[in-house]
Protein backbone atom coordinates (compact mmCIF):
# COMPACT_ATOMS: atom_id res chain seq x y z
CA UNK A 1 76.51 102.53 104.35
CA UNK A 2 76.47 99.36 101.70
CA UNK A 3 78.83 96.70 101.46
CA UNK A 4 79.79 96.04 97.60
CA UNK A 5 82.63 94.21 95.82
CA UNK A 6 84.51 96.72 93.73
CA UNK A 7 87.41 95.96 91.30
CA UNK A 8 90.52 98.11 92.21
CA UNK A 9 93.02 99.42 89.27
CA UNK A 10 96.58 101.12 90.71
CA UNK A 11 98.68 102.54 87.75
CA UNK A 12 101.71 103.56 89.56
CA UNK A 13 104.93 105.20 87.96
CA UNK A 14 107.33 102.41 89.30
CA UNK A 15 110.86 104.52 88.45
CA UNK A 16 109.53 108.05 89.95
CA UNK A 17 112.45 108.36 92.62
CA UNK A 18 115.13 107.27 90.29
CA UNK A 19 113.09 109.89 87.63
CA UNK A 20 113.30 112.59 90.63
CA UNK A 21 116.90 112.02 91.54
CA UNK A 22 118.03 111.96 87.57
CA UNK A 23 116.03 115.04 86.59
CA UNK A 24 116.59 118.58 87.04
CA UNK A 25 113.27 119.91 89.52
CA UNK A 26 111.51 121.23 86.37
CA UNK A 27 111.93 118.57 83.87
CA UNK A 28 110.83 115.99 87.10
CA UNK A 29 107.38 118.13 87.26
CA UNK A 30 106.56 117.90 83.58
CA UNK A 31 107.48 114.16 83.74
CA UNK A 32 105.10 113.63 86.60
CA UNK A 33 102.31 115.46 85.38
CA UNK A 34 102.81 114.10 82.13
CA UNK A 35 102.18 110.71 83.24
CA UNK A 36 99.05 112.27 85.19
CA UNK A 37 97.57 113.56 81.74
CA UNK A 38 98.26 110.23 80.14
CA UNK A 39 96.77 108.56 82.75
CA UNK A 40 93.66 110.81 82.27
CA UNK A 41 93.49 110.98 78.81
CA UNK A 42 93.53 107.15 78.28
CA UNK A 43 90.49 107.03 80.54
CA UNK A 44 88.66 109.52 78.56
CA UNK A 45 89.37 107.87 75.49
CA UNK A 46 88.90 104.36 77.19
CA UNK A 47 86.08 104.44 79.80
CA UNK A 48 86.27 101.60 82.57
CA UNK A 49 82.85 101.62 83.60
CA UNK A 50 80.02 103.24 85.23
CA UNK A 51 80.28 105.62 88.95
CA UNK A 52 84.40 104.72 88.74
CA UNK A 53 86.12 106.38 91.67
CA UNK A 54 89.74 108.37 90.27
CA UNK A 55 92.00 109.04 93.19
CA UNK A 56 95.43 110.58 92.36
CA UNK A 57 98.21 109.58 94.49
CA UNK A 58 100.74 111.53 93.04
CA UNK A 59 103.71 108.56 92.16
CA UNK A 60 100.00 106.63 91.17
CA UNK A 61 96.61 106.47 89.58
CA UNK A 62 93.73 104.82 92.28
CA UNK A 63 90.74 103.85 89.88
CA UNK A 64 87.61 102.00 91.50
CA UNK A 65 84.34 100.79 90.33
CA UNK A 66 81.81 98.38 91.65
CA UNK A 67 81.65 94.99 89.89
CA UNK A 68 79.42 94.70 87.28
CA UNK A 69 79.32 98.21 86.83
CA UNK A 70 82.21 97.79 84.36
CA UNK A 71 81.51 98.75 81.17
CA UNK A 72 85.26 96.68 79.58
CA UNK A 73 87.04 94.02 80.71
CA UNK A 74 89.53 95.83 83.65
CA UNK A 75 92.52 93.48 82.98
CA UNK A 76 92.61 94.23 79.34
CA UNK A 77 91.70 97.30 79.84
CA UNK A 78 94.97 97.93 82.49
CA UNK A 79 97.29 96.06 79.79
CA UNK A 80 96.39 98.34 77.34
CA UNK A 81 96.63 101.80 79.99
CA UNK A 82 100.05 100.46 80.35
CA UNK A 83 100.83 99.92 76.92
CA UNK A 84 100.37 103.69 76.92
CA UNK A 85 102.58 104.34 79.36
CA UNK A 86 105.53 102.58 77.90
CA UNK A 87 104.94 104.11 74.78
CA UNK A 88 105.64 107.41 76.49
CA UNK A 89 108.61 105.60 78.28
CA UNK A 90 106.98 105.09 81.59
CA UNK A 91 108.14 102.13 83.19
CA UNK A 92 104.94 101.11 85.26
CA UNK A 93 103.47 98.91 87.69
CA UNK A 94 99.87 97.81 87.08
CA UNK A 95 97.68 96.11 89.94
CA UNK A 96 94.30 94.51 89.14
CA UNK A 97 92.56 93.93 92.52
CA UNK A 98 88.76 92.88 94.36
CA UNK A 99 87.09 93.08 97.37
CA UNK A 100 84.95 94.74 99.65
CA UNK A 101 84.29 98.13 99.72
CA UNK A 102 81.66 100.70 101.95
CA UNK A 103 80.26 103.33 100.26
CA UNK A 104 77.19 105.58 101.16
CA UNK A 105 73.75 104.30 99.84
CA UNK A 106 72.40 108.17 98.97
CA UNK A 107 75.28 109.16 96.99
CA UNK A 108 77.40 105.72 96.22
CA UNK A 109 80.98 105.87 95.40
CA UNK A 110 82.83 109.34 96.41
CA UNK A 111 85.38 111.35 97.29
CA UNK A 112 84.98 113.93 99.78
CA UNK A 113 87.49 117.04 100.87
CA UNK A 114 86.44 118.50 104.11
CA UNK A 115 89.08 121.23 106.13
CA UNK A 116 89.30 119.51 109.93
CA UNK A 117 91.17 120.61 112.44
CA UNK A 118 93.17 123.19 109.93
CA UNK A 119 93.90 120.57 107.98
CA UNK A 120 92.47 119.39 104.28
CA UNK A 121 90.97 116.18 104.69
CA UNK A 122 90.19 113.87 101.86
CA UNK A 123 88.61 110.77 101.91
CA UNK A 124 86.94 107.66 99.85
CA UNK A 125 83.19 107.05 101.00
CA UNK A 126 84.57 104.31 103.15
CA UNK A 127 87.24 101.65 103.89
CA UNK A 128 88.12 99.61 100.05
CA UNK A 129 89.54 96.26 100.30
CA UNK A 130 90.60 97.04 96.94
CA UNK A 131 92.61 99.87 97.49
CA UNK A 132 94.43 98.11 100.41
CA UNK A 133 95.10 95.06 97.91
CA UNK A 134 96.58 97.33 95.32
CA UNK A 135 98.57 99.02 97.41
CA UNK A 136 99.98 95.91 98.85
CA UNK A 137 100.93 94.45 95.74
CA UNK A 138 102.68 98.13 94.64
CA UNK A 139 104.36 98.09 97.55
CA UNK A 140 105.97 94.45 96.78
CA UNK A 141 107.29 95.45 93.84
CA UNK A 142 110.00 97.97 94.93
CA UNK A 143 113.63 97.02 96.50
CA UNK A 144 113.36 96.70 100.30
CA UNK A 145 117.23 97.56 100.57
CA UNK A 146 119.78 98.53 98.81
CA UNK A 147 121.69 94.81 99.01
CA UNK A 148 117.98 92.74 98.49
CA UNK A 149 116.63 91.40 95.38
CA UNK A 150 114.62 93.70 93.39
CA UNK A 151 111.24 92.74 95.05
CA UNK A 152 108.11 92.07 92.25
CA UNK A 153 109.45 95.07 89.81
CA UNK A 154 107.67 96.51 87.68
CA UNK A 155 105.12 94.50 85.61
CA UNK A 156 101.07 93.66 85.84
CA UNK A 157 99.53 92.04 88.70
CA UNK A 158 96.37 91.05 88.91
CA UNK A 159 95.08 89.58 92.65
CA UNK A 160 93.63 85.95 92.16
CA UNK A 161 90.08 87.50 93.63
CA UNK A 162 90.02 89.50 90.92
CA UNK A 163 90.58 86.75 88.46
CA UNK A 164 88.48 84.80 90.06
CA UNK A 165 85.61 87.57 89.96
CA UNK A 166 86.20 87.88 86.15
CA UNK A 167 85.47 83.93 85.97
CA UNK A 168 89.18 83.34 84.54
CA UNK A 169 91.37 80.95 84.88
CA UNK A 170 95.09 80.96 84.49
CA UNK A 171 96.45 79.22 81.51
CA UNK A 172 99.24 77.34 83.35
CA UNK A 173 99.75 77.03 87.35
CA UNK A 174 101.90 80.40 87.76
CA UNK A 175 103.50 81.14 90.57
CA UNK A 176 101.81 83.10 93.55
CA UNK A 177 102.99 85.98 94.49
CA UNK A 178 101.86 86.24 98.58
CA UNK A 179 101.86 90.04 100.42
CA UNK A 180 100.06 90.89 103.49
CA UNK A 181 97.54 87.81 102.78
CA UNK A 182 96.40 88.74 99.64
CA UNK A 183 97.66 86.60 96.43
CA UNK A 184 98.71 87.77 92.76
CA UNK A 185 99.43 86.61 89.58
CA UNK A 186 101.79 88.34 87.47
CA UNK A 187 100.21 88.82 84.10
CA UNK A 188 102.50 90.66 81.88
CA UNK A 189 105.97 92.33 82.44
């Protein structure tokens, strides 16, 4: 196994409950796999990069690839995704994150399904700081009860590794957004 910094993209569809409990079952299936396909069809018409990793989550989009095997800038590239989205009226959360990730040297970056114990199994190659960044920073943007503030909400979030691992800076000194020890910027609404 090799130890390589990856840049993580989540494009999750923020409003999916409130979509599930407003919808009759049928028009709540198209409007999920709808944002699927759109999901999928922007990254056919936009590739991130070389070897990228596409896990669906169902309520998101996982995307991975190892740094410098992006062929686009991933921030821009996750504005514009979500631009896409909106368009379509999706109201989104985008996550930009960096890290660590393990993935096997024969066959790099996969996804495996495997049946185990009468059960479908899938996996990534191996554990992705990435993944567990983005998924932080998704999770901070929903309510935590019905009488708290709003959490993050929807918007774009990009962890300061990651900006720091595209050599940016931020314009101004914005405020950090802290979850489970990993810090974000938010970069667009």
């Amino acid at each position: 196994m090799l130890d390589e910094n990856a840049f993580g993209i989540l494009l999750s569809y923020h409003h999916a409950e409130n979509d599930e409990y407003a919808c009759e079952p049928p028009e709540f299936a198209e409007r999920f796999t709808r944002f699927r396909k759109l999901v999928a069809d922007f990254l056919d018409e936009n590739p991130l990069g070389n070897d990228v990793v596409v896990v669906d989550l169902g309520h998101a989009v996982y995307l991975e690839v190892a740094h410098d095997d992006e062929t686009v800038e991933p921030l821009g590239w996750l504005r514009q995704a979500r631009a896409r989205l909106a368009e379509h009226d999706f109201v989104s959360v985008g996550v930009l994150s960096h890290g660590s990730r393990w993935v096997d040297e024969s066959e790099g970056p996969s996804v495996s399904v495997e049946h185990v114990a009468g059960v479908r199994r899938v996996a990534l190659a191996g554990p992705s700081e990435p993944l567990r960044r983005a998924l932080y920073a998704e999770t901070a943007s929903h309510r935590d009860e019905d009488d708290a503030p709003e959490g993050w909400g929807p918007g774009l979030y990009a962890d300061t590794e990651a900006i720091e691992a595209l050599g940016k800076q931020p314009k101004n000194a914005p405020t950090l957004l802290r979850v489970a020890g990993a810090s974000f910027y938010r970069a667009g609404r």
